[in-house]
PDB file of N, CA and C in Angstrom:
ATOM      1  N   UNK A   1       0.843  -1.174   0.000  1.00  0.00           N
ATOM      2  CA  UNK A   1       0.000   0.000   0.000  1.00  0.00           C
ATOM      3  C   UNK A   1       0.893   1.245   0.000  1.00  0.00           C
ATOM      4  N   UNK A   2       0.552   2.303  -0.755  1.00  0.00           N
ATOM      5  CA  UNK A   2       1.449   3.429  -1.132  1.00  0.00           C
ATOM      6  C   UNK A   2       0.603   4.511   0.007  1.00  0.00           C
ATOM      7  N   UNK A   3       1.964   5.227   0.697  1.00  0.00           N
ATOM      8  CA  UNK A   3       1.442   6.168   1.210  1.00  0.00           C
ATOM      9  C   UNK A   3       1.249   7.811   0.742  1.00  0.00           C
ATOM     10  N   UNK A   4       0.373   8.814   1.350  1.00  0.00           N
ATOM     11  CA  UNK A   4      -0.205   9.721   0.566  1.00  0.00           C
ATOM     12  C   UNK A   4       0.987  10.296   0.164  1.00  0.00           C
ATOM     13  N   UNK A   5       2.283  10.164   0.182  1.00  0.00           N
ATOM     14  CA  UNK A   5       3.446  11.137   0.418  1.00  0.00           C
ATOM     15  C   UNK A   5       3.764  10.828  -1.231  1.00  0.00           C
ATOM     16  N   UNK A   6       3.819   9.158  -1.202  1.00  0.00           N
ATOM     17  CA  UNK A   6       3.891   8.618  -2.461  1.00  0.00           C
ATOM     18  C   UNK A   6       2.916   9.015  -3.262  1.00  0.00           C
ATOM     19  N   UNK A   7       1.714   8.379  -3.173  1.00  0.00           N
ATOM     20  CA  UNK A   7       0.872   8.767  -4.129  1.00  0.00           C
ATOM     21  C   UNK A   7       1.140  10.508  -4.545  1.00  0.00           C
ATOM     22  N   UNK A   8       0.966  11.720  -3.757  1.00  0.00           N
ATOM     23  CA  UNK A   8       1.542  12.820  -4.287  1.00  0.00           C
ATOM     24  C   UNK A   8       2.277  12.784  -5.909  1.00  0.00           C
ATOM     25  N   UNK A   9       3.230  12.406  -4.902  1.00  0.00           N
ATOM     26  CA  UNK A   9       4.803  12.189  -5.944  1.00  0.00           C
ATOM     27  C   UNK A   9       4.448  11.526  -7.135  1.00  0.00           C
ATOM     28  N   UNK A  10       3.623  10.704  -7.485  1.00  0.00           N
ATOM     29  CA  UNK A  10       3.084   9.966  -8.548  1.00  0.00           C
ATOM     30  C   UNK A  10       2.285  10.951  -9.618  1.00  0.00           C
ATOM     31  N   UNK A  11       1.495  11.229  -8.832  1.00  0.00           N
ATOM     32  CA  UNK A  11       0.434  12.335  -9.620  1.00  0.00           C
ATOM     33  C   UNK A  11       1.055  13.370 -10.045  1.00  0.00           C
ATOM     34  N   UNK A  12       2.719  13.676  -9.458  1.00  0.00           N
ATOM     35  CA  UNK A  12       3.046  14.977  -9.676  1.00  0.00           C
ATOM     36  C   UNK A  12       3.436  14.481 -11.514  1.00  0.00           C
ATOM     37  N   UNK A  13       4.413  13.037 -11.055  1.00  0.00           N
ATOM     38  CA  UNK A  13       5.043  13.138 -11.867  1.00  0.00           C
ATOM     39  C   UNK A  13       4.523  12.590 -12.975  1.00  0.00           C
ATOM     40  N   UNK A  14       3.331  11.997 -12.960  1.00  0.00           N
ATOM     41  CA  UNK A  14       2.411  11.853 -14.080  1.00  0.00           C
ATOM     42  C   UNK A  14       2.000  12.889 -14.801  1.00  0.00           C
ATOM     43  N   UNK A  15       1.558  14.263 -14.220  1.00  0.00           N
ATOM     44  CA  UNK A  15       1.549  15.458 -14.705  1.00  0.00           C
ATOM     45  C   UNK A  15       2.283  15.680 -15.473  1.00  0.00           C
ATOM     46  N   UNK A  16       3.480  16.066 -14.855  1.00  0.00           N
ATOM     47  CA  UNK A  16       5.104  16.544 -15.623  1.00  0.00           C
ATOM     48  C   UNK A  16       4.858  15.891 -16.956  1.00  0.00           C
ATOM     49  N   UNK A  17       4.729  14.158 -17.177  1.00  0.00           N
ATOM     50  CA  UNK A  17       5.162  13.335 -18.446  1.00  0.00           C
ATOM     51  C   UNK A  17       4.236  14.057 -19.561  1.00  0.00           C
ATOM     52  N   UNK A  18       3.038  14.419 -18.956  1.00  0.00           N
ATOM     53  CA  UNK A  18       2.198  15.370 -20.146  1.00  0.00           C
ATOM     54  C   UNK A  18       2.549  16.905 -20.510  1.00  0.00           C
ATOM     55  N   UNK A  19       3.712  17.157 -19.860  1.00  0.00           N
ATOM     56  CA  UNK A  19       3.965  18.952 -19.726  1.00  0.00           C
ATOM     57  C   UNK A  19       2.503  19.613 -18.504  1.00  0.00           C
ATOM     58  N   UNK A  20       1.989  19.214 -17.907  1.00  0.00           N
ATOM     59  CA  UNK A  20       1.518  20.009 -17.051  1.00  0.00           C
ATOM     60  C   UNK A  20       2.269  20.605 -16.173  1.00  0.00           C
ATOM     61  N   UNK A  21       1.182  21.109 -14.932  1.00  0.00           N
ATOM     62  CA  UNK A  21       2.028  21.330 -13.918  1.00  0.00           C
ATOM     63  C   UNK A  21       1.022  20.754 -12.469  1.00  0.00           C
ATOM     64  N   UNK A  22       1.718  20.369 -11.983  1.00  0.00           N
ATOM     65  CA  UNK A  22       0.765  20.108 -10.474  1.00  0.00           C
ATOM     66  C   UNK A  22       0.940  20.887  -9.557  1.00  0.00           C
ATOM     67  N   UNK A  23       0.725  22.425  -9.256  1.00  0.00           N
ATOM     68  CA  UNK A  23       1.240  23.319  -8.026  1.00  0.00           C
ATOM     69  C   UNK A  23       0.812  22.496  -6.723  1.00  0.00           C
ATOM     70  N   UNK A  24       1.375  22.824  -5.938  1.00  0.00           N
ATOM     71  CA  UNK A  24       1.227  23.063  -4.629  1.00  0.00           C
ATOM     72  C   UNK A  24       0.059  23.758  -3.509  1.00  0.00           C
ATOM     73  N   UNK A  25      -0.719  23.712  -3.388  1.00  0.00           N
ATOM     74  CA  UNK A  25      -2.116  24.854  -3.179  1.00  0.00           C
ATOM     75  C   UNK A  25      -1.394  24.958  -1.351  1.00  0.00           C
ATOM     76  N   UNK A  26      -1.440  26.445  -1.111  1.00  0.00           N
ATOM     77  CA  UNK A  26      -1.058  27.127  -0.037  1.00  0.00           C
ATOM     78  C   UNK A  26      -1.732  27.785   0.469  1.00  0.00           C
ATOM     79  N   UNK A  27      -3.152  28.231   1.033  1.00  0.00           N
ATOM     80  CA  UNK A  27      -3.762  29.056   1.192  1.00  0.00           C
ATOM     81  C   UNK A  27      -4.579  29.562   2.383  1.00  0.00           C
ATOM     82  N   UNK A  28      -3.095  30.995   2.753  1.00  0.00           N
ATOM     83  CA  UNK A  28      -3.287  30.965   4.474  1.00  0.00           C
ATOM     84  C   UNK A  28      -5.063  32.181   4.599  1.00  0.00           C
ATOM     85  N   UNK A  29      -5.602  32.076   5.539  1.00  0.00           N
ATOM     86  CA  UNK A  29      -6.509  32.426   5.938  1.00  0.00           C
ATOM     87  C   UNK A  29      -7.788  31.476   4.747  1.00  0.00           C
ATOM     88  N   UNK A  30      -7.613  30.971   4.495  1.00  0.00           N
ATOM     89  CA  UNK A  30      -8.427  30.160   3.363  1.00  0.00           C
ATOM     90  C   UNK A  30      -8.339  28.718   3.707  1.00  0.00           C
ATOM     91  N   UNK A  31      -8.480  28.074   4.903  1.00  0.00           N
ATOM     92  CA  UNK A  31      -7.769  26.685   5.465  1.00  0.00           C
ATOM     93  C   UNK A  31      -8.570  25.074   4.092  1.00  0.00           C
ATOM     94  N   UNK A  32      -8.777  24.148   4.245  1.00  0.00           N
ATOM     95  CA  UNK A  32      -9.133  23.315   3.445  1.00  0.00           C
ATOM     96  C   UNK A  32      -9.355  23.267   1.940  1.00  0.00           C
ATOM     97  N   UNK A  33      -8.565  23.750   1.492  1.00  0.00           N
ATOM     98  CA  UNK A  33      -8.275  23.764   0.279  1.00  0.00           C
ATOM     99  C   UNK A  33      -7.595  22.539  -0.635  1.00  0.00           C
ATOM    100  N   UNK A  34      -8.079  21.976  -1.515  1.00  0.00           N
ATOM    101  CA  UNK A  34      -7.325  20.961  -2.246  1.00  0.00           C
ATOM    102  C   UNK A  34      -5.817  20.630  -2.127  1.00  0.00           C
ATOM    103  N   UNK A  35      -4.925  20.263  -2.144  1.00  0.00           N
ATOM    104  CA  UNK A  35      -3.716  19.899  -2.217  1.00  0.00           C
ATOM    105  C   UNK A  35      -3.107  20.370  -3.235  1.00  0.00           C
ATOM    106  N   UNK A  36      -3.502  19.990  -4.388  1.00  0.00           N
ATOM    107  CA  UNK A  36      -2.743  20.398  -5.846  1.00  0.00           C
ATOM    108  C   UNK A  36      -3.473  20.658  -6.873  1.00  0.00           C
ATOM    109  N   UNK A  37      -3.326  21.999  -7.404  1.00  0.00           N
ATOM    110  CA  UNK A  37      -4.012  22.677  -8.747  1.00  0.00           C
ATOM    111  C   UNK A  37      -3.497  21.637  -9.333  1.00  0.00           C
ATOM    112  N   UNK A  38      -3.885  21.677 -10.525  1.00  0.00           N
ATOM    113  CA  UNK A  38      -3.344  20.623 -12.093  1.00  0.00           C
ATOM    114  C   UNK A  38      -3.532  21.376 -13.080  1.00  0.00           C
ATOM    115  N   UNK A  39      -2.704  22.147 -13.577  1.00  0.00           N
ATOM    116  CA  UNK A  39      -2.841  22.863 -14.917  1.00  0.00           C
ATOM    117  C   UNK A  39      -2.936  21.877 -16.070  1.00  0.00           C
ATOM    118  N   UNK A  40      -3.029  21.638 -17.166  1.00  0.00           N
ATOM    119  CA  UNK A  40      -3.029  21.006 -18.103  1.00  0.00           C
ATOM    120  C   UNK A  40      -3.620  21.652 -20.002  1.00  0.00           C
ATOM    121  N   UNK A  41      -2.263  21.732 -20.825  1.00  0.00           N
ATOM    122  CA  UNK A  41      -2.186  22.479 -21.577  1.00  0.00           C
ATOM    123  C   UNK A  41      -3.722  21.719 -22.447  1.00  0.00           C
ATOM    124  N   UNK A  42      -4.742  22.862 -23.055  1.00  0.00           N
ATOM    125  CA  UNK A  42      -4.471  23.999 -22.953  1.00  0.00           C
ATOM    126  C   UNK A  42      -5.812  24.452 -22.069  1.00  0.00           C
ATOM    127  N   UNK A  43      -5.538  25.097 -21.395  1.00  0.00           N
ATOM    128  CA  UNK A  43      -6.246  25.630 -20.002  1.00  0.00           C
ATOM    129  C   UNK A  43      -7.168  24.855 -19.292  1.00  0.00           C
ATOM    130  N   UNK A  44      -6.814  23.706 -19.263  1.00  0.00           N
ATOM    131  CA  UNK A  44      -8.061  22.484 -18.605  1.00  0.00           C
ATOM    132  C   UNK A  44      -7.321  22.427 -16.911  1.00  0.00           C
ATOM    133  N   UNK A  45      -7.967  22.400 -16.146  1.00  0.00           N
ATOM    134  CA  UNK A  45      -7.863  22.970 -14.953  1.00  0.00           C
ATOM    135  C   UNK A  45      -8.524  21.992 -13.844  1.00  0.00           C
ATOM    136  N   UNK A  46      -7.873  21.648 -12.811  1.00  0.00           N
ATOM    137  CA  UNK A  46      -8.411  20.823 -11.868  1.00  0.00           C
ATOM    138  C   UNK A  46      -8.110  20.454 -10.689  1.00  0.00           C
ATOM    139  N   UNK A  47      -8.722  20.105  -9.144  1.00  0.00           N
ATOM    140  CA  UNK A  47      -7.601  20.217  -7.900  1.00  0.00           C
ATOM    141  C   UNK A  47      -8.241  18.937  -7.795  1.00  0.00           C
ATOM    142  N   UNK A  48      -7.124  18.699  -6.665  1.00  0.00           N
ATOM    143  CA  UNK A  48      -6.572  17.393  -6.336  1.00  0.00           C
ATOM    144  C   UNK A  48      -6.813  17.253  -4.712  1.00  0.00           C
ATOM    145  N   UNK A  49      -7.378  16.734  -3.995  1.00  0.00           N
ATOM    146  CA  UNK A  49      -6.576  16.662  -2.212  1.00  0.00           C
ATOM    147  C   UNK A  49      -6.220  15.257  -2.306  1.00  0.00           C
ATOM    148  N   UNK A  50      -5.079  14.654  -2.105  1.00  0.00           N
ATOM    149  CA  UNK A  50      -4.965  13.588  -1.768  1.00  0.00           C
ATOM    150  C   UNK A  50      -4.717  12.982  -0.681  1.00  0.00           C
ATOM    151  N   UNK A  51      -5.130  11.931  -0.305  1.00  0.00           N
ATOM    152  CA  UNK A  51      -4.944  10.914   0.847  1.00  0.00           C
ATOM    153  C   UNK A  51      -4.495   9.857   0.950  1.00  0.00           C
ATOM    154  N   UNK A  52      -4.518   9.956   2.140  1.00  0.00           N
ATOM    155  CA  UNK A  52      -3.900   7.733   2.130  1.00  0.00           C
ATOM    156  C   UNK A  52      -4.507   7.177   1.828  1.00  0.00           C
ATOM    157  N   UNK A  53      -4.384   5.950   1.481  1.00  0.00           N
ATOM    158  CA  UNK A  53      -5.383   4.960   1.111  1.00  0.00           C
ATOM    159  C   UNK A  53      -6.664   4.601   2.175  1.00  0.00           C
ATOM    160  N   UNK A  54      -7.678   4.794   1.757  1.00  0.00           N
ATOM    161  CA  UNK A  54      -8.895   4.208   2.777  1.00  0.00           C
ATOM    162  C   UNK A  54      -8.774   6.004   3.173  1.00  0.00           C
ATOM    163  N   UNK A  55      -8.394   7.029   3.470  1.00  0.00           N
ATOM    164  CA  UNK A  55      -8.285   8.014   4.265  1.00  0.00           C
ATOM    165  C   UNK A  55     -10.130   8.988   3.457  1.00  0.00           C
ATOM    166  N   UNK A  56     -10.524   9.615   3.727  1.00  0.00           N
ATOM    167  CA  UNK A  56     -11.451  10.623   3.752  1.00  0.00           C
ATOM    168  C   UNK A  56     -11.088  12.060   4.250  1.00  0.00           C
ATOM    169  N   UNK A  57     -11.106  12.835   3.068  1.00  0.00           N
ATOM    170  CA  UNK A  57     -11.234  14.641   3.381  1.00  0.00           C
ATOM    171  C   UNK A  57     -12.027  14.875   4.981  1.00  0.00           C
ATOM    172  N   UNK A  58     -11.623  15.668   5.696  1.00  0.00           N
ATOM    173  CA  UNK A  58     -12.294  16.426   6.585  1.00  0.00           C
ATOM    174  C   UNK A  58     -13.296  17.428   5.996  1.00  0.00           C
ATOM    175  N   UNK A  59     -14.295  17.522   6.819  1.00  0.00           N
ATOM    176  CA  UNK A  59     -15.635  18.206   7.014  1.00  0.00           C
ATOM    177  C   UNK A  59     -14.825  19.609   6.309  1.00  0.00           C
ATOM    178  N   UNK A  60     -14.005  20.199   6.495  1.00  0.00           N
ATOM    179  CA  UNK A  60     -13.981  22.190   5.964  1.00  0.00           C
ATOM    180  C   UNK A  60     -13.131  21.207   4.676  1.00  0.00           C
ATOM    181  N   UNK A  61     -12.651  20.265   4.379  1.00  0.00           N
ATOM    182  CA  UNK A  61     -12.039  20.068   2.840  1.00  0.00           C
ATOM    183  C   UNK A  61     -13.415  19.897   2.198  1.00  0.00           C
ATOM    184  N   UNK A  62     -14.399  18.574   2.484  1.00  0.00           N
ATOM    185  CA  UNK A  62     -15.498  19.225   1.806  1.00  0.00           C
ATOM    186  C   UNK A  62     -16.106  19.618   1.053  1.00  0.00           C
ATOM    187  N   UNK A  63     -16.202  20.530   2.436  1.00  0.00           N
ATOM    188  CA  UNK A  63     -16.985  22.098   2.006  1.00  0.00           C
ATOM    189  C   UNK A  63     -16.322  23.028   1.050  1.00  0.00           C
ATOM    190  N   UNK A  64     -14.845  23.022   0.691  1.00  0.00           N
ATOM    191  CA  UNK A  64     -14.181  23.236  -0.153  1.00  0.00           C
ATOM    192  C   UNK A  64     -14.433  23.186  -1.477  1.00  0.00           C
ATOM    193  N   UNK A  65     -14.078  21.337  -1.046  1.00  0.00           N
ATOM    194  CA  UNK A  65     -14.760  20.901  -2.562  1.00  0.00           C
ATOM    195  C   UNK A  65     -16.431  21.366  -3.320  1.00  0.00           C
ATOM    196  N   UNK A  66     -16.535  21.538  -2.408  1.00  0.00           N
ATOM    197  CA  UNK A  66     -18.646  21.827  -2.611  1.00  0.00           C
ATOM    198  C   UNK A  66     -18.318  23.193  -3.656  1.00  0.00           C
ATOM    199  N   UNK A  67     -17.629  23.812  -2.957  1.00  0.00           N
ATOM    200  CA  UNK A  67     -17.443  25.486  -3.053  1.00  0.00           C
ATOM    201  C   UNK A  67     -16.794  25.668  -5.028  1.00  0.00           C
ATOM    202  N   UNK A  68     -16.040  24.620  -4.669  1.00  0.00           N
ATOM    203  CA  UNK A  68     -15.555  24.956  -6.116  1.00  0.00           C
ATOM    204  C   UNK A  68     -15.873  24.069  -7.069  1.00  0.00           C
ATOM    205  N   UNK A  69     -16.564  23.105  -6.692  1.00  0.00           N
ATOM    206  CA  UNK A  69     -17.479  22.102  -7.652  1.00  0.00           C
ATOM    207  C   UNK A  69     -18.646  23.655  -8.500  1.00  0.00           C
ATOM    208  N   UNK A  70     -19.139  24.224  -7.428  1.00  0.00           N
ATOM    209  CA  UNK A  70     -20.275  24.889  -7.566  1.00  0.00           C
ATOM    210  C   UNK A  70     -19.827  26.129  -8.446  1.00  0.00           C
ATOM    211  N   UNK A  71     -18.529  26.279  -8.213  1.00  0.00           N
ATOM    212  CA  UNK A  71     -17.882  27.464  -9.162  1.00  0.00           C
ATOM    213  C   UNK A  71     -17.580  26.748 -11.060  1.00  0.00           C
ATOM    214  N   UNK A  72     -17.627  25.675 -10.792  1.00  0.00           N
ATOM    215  CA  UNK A  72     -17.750  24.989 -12.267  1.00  0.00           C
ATOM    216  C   UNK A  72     -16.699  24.514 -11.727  1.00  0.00           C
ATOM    217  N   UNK A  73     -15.337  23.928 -11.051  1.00  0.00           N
ATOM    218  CA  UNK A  73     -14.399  23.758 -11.239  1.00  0.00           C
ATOM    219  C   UNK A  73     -14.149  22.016 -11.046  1.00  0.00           C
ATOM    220  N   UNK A  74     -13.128  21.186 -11.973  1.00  0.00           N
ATOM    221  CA  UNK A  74     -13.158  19.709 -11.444  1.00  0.00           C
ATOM    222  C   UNK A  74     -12.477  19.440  -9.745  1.00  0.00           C
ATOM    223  N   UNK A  75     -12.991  18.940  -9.234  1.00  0.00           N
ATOM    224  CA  UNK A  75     -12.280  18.698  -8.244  1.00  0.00           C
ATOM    225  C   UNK A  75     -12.338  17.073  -7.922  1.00  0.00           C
ATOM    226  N   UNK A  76     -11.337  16.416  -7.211  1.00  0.00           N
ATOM    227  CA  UNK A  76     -11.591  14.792  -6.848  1.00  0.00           C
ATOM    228  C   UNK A  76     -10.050  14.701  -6.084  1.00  0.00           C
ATOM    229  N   UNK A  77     -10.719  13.520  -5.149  1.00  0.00           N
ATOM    230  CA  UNK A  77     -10.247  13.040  -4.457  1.00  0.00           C
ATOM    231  C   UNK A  77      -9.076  12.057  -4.139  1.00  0.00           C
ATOM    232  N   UNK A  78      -8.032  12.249  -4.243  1.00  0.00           N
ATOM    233  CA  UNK A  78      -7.348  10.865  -4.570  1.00  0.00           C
ATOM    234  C   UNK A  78      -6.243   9.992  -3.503  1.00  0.00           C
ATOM    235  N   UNK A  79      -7.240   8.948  -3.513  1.00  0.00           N
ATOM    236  CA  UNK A  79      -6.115   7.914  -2.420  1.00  0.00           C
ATOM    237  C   UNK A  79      -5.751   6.374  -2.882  1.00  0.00           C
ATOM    238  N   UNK A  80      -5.345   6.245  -4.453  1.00  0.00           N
ATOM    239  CA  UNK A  80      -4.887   4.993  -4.550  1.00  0.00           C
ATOM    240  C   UNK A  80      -4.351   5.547  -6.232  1.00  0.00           C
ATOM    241  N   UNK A  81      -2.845   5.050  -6.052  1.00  0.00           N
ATOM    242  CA  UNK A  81      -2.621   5.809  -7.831  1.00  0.00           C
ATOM    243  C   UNK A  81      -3.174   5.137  -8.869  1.00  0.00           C
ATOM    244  N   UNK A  82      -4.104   3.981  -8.713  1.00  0.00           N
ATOM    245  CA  UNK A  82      -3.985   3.848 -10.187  1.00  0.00           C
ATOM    246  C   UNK A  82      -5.802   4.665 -10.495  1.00  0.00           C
ATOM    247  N   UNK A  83      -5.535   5.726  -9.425  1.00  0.00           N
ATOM    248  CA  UNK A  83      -6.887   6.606 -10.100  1.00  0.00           C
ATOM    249  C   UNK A  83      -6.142   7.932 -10.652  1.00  0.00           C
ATOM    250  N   UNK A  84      -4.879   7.817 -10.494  1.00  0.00           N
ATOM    251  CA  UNK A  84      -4.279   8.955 -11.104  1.00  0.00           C
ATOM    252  C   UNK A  84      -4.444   8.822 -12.471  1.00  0.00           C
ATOM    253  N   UNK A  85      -4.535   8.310 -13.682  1.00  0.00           N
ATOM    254  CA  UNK A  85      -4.776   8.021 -14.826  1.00  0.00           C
ATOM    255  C   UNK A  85      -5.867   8.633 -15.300  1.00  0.00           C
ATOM    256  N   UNK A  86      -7.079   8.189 -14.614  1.00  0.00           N
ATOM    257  CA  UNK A  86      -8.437   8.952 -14.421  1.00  0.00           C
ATOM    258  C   UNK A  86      -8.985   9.983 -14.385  1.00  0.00           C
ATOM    259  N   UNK A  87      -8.088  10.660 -13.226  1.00  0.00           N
ATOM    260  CA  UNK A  87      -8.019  11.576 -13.032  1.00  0.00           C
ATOM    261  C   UNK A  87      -7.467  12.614 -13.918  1.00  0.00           C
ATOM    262  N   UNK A  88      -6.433  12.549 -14.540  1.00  0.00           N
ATOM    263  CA  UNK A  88      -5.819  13.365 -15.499  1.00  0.00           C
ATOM    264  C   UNK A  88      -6.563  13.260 -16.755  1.00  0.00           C
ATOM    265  N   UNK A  89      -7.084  11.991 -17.348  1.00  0.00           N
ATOM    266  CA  UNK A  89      -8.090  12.146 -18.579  1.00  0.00           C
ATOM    267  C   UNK A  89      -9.054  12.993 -17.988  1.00  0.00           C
ATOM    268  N   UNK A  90      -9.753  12.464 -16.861  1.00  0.00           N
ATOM    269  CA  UNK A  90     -11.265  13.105 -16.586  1.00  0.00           C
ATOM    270  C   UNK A  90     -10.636  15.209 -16.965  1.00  0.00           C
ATOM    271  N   UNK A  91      -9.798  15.625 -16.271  1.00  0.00           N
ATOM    272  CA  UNK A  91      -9.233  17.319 -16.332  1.00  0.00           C
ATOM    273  C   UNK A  91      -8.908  17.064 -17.777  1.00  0.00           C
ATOM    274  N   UNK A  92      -8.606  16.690 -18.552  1.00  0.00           N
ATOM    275  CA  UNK A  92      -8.070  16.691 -20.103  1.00  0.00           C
ATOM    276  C   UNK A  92      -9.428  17.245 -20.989  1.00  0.00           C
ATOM    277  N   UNK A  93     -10.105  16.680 -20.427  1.00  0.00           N
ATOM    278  CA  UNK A  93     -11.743  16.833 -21.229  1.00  0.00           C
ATOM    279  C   UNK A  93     -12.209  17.358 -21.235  1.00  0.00           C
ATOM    280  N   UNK A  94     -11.893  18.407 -20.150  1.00  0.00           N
ATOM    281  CA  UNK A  94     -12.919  19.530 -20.158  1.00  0.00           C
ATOM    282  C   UNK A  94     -12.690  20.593 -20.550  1.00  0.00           C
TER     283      UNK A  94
END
């Protein structure tokens, strides 16, 4: 079982192999925020929180997600890599 530290590192570098980018999401007074934007050429756009395996977002991540689902934006969850694949088609498409 891969831990979230790994999985990260996977998704980052799955990104990279397409020329994206996977930032870092930092956002002080703004607490539960996704983990990682996903840029993806050309302007397809999508965040990431990832977890450990079996793990679940907290109640203000969420509400996060709610927040920017509702703004149009992709958002999902990820705690096992071989949904990283998925994940990057599903942001490709839109």
């Amino acid at each position: 079982m891969n831990s979230e530290a790994e999985i990260e590192r996977k998704l980052i570098k799955e990104v990279k192999k397409i020329g994206g980018k996977a930032l870092k999401l930092v956002s002080p007074g703004y607490a539960g925020v996704p983990d990682r934007l996903i840029l993806i050429a050309i302007g397809h756009i999508g965040f990431v929180e990832v977890k450990a395996p079996g793990k679940k977002p907290r109640k203000l991540q969420m509400k996060r997600h709610k927040e920017l689902r509702e703004l149009g934006f992709k958002t999902y969850v990820l705690d096992d890599i071989n949904q990283i694949g998925g994940i990057i088609d599903a942001i490709r498409t839109t």
